[in-house]
Protein backbone atom coordinates (compact mmCIF):
# COMPACT_ATOMS: atom_id res chain seq x y z
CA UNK A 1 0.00 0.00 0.00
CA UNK A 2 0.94 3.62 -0.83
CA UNK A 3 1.99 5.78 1.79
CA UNK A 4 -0.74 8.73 2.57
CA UNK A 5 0.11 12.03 3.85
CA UNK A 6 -2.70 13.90 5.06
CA UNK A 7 -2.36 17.57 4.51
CA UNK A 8 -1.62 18.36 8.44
CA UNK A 9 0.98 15.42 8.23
CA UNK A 10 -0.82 12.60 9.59
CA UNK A 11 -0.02 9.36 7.56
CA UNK A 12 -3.37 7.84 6.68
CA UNK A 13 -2.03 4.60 5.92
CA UNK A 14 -0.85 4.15 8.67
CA UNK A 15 -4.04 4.64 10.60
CA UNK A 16 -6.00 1.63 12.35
CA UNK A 17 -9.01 3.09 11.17
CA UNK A 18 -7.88 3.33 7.31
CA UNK A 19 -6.73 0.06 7.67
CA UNK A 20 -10.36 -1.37 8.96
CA UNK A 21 -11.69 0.26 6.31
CA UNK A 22 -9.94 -0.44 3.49
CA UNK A 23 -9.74 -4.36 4.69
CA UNK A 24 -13.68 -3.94 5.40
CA UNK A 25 -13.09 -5.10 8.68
CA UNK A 26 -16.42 -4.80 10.63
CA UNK A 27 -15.04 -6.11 13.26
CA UNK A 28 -11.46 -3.97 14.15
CA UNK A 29 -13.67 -0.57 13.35
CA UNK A 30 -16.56 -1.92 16.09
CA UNK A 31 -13.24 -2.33 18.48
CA UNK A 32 -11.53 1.07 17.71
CA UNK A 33 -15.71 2.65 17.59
CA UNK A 34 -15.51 1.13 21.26
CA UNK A 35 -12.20 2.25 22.26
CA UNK A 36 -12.58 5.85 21.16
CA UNK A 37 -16.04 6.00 22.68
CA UNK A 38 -14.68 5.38 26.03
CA UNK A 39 -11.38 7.67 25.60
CA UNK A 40 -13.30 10.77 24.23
CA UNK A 41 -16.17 10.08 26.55
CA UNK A 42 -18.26 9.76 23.27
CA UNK A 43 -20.91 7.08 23.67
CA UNK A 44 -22.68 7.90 20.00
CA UNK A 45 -18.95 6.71 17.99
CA UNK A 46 -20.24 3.43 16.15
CA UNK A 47 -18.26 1.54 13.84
CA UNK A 48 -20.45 3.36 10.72
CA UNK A 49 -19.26 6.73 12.20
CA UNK A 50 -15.44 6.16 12.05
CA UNK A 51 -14.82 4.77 8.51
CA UNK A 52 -12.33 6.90 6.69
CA UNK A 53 -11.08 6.54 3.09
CA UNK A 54 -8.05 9.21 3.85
CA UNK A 55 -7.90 12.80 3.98
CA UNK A 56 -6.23 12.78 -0.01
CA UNK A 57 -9.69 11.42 -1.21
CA UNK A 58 -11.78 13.83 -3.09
CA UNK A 59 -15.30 11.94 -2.54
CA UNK A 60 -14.42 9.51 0.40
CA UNK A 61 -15.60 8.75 3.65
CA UNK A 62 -13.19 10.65 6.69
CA UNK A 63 -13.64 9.70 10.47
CA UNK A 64 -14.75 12.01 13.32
CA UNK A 65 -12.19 14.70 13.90
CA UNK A 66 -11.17 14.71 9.96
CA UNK A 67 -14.37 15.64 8.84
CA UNK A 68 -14.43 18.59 10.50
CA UNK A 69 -10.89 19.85 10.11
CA UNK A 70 -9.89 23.24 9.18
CA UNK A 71 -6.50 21.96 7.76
CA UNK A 72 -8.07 19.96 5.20
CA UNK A 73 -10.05 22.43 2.81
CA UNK A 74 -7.56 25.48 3.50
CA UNK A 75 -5.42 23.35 1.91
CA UNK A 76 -7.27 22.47 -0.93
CA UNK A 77 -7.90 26.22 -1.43
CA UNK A 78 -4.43 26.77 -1.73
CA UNK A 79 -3.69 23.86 -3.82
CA UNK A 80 -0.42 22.46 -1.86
CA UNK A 81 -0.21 18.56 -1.82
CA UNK A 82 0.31 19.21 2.14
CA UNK A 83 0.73 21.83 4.67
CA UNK A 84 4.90 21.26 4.00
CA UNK A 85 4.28 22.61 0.59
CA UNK A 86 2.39 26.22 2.05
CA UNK A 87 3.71 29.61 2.09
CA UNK A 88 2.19 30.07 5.66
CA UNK A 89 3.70 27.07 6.88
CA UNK A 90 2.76 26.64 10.76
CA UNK A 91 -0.53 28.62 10.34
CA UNK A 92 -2.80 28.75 13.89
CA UNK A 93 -4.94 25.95 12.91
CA UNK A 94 -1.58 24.13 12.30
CA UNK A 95 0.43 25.02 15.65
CA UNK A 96 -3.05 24.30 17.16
CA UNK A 97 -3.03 20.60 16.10
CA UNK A 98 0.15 20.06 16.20
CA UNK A 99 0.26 20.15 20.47
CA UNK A 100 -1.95 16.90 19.61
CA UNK A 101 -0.19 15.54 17.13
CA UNK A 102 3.93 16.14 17.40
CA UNK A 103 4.48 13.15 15.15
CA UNK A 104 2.64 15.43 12.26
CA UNK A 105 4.57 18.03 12.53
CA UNK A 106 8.11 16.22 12.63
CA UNK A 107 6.56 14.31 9.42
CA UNK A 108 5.68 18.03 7.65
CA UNK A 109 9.00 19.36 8.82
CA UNK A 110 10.89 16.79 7.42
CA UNK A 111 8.83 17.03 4.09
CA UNK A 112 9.85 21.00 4.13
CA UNK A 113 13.46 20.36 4.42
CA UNK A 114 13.53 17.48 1.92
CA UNK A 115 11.82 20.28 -0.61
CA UNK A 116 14.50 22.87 0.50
């Protein structure tokens, strides 16, 4: 499988939840659904509600947070392949999710300095 970089530097592929999906596996996305609605305190999460075709996908399905993501359609506007590849590199909404998601922005910055 193809490595995905989401635009904030995620790696989709490498997501359990991608995975399930992709593999159609009913029953790792019911365990994840049940995992994530006990560590976000979110009791509606079902299995339906979590499957995710990647952030790169034009028509697909994206899970919780994703579809609601600021990252993704500013992004798009702009045109860049990923946030690496922006003028305004380390926008707010990016330093934002970055104090969740380190790994992201080590991935990004490593991305800008292979482009440099």
């Amino acid at each position: 499988m193809e490595q995905m970089i989401a635009y904030c530097g995620l790696e989709c592929t490498g997501c359990p939840v991608y995975k399930a999906t992709q593999a159609n596996d009913k029953v790792a996305l019911e365990e994840i659904a049940a995992q994530w609605r006990k560590a976000f305190n979110m009791p509606d999460i079902t299995a339906d509600s979590i499957l995710c075709d990647g952030c790169l996908t034009t028509d697909g399905r994206r899970s919780g947070y994703c579809r609601s993501c600021k990252i993704r359609p500013c992004a798009t506007e702009r045109g860049v392949g990923n946030c690496a590849a922006c003028d305004d590199y380390a926008c707010h909404n990016l330093r934002d999710f970055f104090k969740h998601a380190p790994e992201a922005e080590q991935r990004l910055d490593a991305l800008r300095v292979a482009r440099a």
